[in-house]
Protein backbone atom coordinates (compact mmCIF):
# COMPACT_ATOMS: atom_id res chain seq x y z
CA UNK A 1 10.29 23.32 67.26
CA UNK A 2 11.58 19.61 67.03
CA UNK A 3 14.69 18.52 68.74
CA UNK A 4 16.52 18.32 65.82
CA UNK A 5 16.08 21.81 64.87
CA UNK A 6 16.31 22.92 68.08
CA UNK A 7 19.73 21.70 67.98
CA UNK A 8 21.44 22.90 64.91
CA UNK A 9 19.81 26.25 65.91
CA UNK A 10 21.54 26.27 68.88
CA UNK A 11 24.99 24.96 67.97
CA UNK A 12 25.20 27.39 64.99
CA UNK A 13 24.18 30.24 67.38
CA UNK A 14 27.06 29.44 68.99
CA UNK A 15 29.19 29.12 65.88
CA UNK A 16 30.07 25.19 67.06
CA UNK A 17 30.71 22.74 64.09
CA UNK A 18 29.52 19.23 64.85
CA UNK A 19 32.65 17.75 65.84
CA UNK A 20 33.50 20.77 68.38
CA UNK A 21 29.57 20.26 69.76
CA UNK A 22 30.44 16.50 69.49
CA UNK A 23 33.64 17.00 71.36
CA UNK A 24 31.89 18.87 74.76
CA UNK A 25 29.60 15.95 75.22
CA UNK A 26 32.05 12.99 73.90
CA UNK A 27 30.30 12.01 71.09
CA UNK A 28 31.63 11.55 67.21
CA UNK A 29 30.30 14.60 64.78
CA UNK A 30 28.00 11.54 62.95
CA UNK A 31 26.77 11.15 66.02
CA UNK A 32 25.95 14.78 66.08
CA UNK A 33 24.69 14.79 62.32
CA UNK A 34 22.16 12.43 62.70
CA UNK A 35 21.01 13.57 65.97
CA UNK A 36 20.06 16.77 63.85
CA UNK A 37 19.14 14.96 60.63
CA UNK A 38 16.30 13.37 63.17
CA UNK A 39 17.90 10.05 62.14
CA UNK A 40 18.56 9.57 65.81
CA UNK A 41 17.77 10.94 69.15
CA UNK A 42 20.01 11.13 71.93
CA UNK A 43 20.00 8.67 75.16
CA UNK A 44 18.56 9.94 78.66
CA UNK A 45 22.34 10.66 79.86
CA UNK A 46 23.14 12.80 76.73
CA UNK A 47 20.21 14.83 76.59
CA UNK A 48 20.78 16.02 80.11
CA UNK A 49 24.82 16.76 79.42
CA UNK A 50 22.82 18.68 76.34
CA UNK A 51 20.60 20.55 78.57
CA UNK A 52 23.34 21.58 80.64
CA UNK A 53 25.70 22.72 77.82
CA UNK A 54 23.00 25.33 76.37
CA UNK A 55 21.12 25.94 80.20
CA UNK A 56 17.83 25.43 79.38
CA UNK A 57 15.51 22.40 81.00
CA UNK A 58 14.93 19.50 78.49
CA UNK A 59 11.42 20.23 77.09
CA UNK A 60 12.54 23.58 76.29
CA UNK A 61 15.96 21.46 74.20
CA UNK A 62 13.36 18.66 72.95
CA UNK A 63 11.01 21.19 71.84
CA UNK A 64 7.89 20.78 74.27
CA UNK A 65 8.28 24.30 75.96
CA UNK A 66 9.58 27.54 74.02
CA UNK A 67 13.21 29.00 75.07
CA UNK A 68 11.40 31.96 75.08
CA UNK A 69 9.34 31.15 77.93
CA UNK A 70 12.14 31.19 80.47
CA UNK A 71 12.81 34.81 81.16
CA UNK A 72 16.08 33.78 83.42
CA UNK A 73 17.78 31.79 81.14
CA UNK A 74 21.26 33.04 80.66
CA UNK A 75 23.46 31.26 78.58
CA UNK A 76 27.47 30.70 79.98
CA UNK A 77 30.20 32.49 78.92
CA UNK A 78 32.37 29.44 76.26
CA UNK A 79 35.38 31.35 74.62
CA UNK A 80 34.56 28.95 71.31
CA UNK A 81 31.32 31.10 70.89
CA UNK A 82 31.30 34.10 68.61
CA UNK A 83 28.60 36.99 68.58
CA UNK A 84 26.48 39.40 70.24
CA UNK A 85 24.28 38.27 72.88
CA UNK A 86 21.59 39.55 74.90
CA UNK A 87 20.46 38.01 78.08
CA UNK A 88 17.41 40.46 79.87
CA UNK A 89 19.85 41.94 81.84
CA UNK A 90 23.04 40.60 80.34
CA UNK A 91 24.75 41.92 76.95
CA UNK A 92 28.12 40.01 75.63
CA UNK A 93 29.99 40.54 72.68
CA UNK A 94 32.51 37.54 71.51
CA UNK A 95 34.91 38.52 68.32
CA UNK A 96 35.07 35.76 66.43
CA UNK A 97 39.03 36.51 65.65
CA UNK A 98 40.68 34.38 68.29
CA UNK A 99 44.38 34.76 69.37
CA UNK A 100 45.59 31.74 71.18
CA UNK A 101 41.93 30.30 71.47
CA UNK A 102 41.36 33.57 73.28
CA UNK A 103 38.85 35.68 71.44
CA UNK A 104 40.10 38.75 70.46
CA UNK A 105 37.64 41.18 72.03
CA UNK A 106 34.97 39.68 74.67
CA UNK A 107 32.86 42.55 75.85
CA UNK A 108 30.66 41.37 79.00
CA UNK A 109 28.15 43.13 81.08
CA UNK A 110 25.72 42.65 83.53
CA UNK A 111 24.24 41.68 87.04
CA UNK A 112 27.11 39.70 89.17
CA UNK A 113 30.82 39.42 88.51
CA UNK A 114 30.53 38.62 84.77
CA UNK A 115 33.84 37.82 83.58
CA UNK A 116 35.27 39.05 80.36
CA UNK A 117 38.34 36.67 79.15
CA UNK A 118 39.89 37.79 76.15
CA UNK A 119 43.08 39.34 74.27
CA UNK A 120 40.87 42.74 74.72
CA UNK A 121 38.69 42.23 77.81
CA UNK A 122 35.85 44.75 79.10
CA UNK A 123 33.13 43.74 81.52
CA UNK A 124 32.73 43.61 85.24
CA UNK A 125 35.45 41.47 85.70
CA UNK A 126 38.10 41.44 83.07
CA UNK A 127 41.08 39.37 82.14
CA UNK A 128 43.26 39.63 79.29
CA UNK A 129 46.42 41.74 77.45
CA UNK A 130 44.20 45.08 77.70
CA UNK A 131 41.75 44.51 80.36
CA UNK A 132 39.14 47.27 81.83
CA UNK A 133 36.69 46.75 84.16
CA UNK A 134 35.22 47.17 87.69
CA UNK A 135 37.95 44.35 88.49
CA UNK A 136 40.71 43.90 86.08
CA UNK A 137 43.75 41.65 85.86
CA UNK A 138 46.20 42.46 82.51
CA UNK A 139 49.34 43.59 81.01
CA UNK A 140 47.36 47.05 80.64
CA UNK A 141 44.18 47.06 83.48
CA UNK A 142 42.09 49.77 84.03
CA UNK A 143 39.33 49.47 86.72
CA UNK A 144 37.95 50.16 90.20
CA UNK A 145 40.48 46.99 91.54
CA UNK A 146 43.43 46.97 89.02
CA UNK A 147 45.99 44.80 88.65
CA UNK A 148 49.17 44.86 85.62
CA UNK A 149 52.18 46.10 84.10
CA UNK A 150 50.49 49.14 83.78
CA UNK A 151 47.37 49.80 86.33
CA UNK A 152 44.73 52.40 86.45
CA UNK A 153 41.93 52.72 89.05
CA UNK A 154 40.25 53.22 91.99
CA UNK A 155 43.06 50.92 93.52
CA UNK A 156 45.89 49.80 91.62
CA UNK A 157 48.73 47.45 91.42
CA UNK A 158 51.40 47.05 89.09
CA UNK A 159 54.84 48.10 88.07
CA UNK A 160 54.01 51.55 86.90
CA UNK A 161 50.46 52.24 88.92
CA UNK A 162 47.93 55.28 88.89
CA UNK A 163 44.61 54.99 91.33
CA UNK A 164 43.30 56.51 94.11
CA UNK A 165 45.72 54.18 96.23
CA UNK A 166 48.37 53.33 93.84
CA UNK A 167 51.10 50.06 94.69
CA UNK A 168 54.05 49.39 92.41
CA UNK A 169 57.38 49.95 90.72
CA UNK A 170 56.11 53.42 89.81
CA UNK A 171 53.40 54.60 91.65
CA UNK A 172 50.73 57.85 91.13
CA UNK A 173 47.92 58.39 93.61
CA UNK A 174 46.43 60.00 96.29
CA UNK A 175 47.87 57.57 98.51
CA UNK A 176 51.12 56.10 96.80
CA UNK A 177 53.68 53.13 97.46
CA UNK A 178 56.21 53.20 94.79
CA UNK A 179 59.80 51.04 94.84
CA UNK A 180 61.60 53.31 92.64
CA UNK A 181 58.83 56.14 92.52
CA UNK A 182 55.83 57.68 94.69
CA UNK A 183 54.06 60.66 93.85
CA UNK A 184 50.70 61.93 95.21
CA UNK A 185 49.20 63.00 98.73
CA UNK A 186 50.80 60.91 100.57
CA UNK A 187 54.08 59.23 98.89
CA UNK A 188 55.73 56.26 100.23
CA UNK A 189 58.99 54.97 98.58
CA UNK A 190 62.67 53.78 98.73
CA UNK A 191 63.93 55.63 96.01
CA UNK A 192 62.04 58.91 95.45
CA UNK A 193 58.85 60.14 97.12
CA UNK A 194 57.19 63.40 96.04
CA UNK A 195 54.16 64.62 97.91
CA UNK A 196 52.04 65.99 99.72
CA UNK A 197 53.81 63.96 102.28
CA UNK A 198 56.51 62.70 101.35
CA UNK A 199 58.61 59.49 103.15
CA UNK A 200 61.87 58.16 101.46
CA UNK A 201 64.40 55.66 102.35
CA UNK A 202 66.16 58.18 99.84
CA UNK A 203 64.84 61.23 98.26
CA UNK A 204 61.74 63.04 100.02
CA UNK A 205 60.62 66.49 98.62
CA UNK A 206 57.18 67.21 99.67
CA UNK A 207 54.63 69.90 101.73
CA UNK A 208 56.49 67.82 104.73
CA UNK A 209 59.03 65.30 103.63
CA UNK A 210 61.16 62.31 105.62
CA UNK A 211 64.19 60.76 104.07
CA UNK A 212 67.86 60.50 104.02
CA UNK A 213 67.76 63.80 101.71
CA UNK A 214 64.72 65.58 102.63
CA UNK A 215 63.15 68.72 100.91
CA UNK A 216 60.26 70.35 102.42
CA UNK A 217 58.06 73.07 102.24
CA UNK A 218 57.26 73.32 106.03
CA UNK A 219 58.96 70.63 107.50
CA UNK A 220 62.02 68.27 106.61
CA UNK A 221 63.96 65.61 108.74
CA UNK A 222 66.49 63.27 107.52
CA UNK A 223 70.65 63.12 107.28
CA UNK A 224 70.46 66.02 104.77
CA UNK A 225 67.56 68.09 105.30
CA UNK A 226 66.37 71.00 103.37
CA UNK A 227 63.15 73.70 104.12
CA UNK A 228 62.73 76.01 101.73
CA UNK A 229 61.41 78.74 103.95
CA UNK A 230 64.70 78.41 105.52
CA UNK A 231 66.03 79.97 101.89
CA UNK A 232 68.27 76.73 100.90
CA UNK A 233 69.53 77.34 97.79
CA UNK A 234 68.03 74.93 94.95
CA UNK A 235 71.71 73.97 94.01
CA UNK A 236 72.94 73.03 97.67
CA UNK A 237 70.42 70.52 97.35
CA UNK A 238 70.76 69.51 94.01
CA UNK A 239 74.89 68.77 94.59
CA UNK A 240 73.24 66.61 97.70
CA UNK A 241 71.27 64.61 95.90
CA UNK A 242 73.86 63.75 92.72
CA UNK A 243 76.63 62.99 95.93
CA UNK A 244 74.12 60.34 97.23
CA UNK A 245 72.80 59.54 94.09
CA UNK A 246 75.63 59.28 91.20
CA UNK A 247 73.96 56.70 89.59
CA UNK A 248 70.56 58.01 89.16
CA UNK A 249 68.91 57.55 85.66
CA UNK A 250 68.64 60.37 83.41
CA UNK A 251 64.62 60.94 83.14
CA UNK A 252 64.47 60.48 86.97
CA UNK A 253 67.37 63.36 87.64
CA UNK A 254 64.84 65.57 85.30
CA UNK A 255 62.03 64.86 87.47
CA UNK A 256 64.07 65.77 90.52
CA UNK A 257 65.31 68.87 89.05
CA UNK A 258 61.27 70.21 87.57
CA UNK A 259 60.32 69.22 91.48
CA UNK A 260 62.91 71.48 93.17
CA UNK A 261 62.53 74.36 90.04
């Protein structure tokens, strides 16, 4: 295949139009339309930058060795690019609906940290508004390593947070460090802790719990301390907790109360 095909194949693969081809290697779209009119032929310099842009060694671009022939070619990730691709061991999906140049679903998979950059991300690594992946960064993540507003994984971060080992404003785990909230087996927070173990710098109800109020199955220590085996009375500790907590929102005063009940 000639270089001039070989190049309109390749740019409308990637759903470029001559000026945004034009733009990446700082040439004018006529410059581009003749180049694949075969009216032209691009200098030394510009056939390289060419090479380079689609990854692929110049006779396979000028048409002297087939594409085909290079099992490791792999093609990188450009958010103007719209389509499904397969790469041996590589699949990506681009939408072409973008948001804010970002496409609206990128779906990439494969050997290595492929990243997946869009308003709906999935792949190895993802980034974006919804993002899941082995290791994702988003306003929702879900992944192995997440990290968002809203996180769920192996080992998340975020305001509200669910994992394994959970960090945030809100946290859910088997190991849990929540500001306001910690649930899980062991519960770490300021506010509220519920767990297995449970350590507050307020509220601490748990199989063993350490606070300022703490409520415990088998063990409690704090300024007001409470073990149930001891037969405290759910409402002794219930007038505790609104005296040291008048202000307490209204959803977390129902958790409280389902915990003790």
């Amino acid at each position: 295949m000639r270089f001039a095909e070989n190049l309109m194949t390749l740019r409308k693969q990637r759903g470029w139009s001559q000026e945004e081809l034009g733009s990446k290697i700082k040439v004018t779209r006529q410059t581009v339309s003749k180049w694949e009119m075969g009216q032209s032929t691009p200098e030394l310099e510009k056939l390289v930058e060419l090479s380079k842009l689609f990854d692929m060694s110049l006779d396979q671009l000028v048409g002297l060795e087939e594409a085909g022939e290079r099992k490791d070619c792999v093609t990188p990730h450009d958010p103007q690019r719209s389509g499904v691709w397969s790469y041996g061991m590589i699949y990506e999906y681009i939408s072409p609906i973008k948001v804010f140049s970002l496409p609206l679903i990128h779906i990439r998979f494969g050997f290595g940290p492929q990243l997946a950059k869009g308003i709906i991300a999935i792949g190895n690594c993802a980034v974006g508004v919804v993002a899941i992946g082995g290791g994702s960064l988003g306003l929702l993540a879900f992944g192995g390593l997440s990290l968002g507003l809203l996180a769920l994984g192996g080992l998340s971060l975020g305001l509200a947070a669910l994992g394994g080992v959970a960090v945030g404003g809100f946290a859910v785990g088997g190991c849990a460090v929540g500001q306001w909230l910690a649930a899980g087996g062991g519960a770490f927070s300021n506010y509220l802790a519920i767990g297995g173990g449970a350590w507050s710098n307020g509220l601490a109800i748990g199989g063993s719990a350490y606070g300022n109020i703490a409520v415990g199955i088998h063990e409690a220590k704090g300024t007001f301390a409470y073990i149930r085996e001891f037969g405290h009375h759910i409402e002794d500790v219930w007038r505790t907790v609104t005296e040291q907590f008048p202000h307490m929102w209204g959803w977390v005063r129902g958790v409280i109360r389902w915990v003790l009940t």
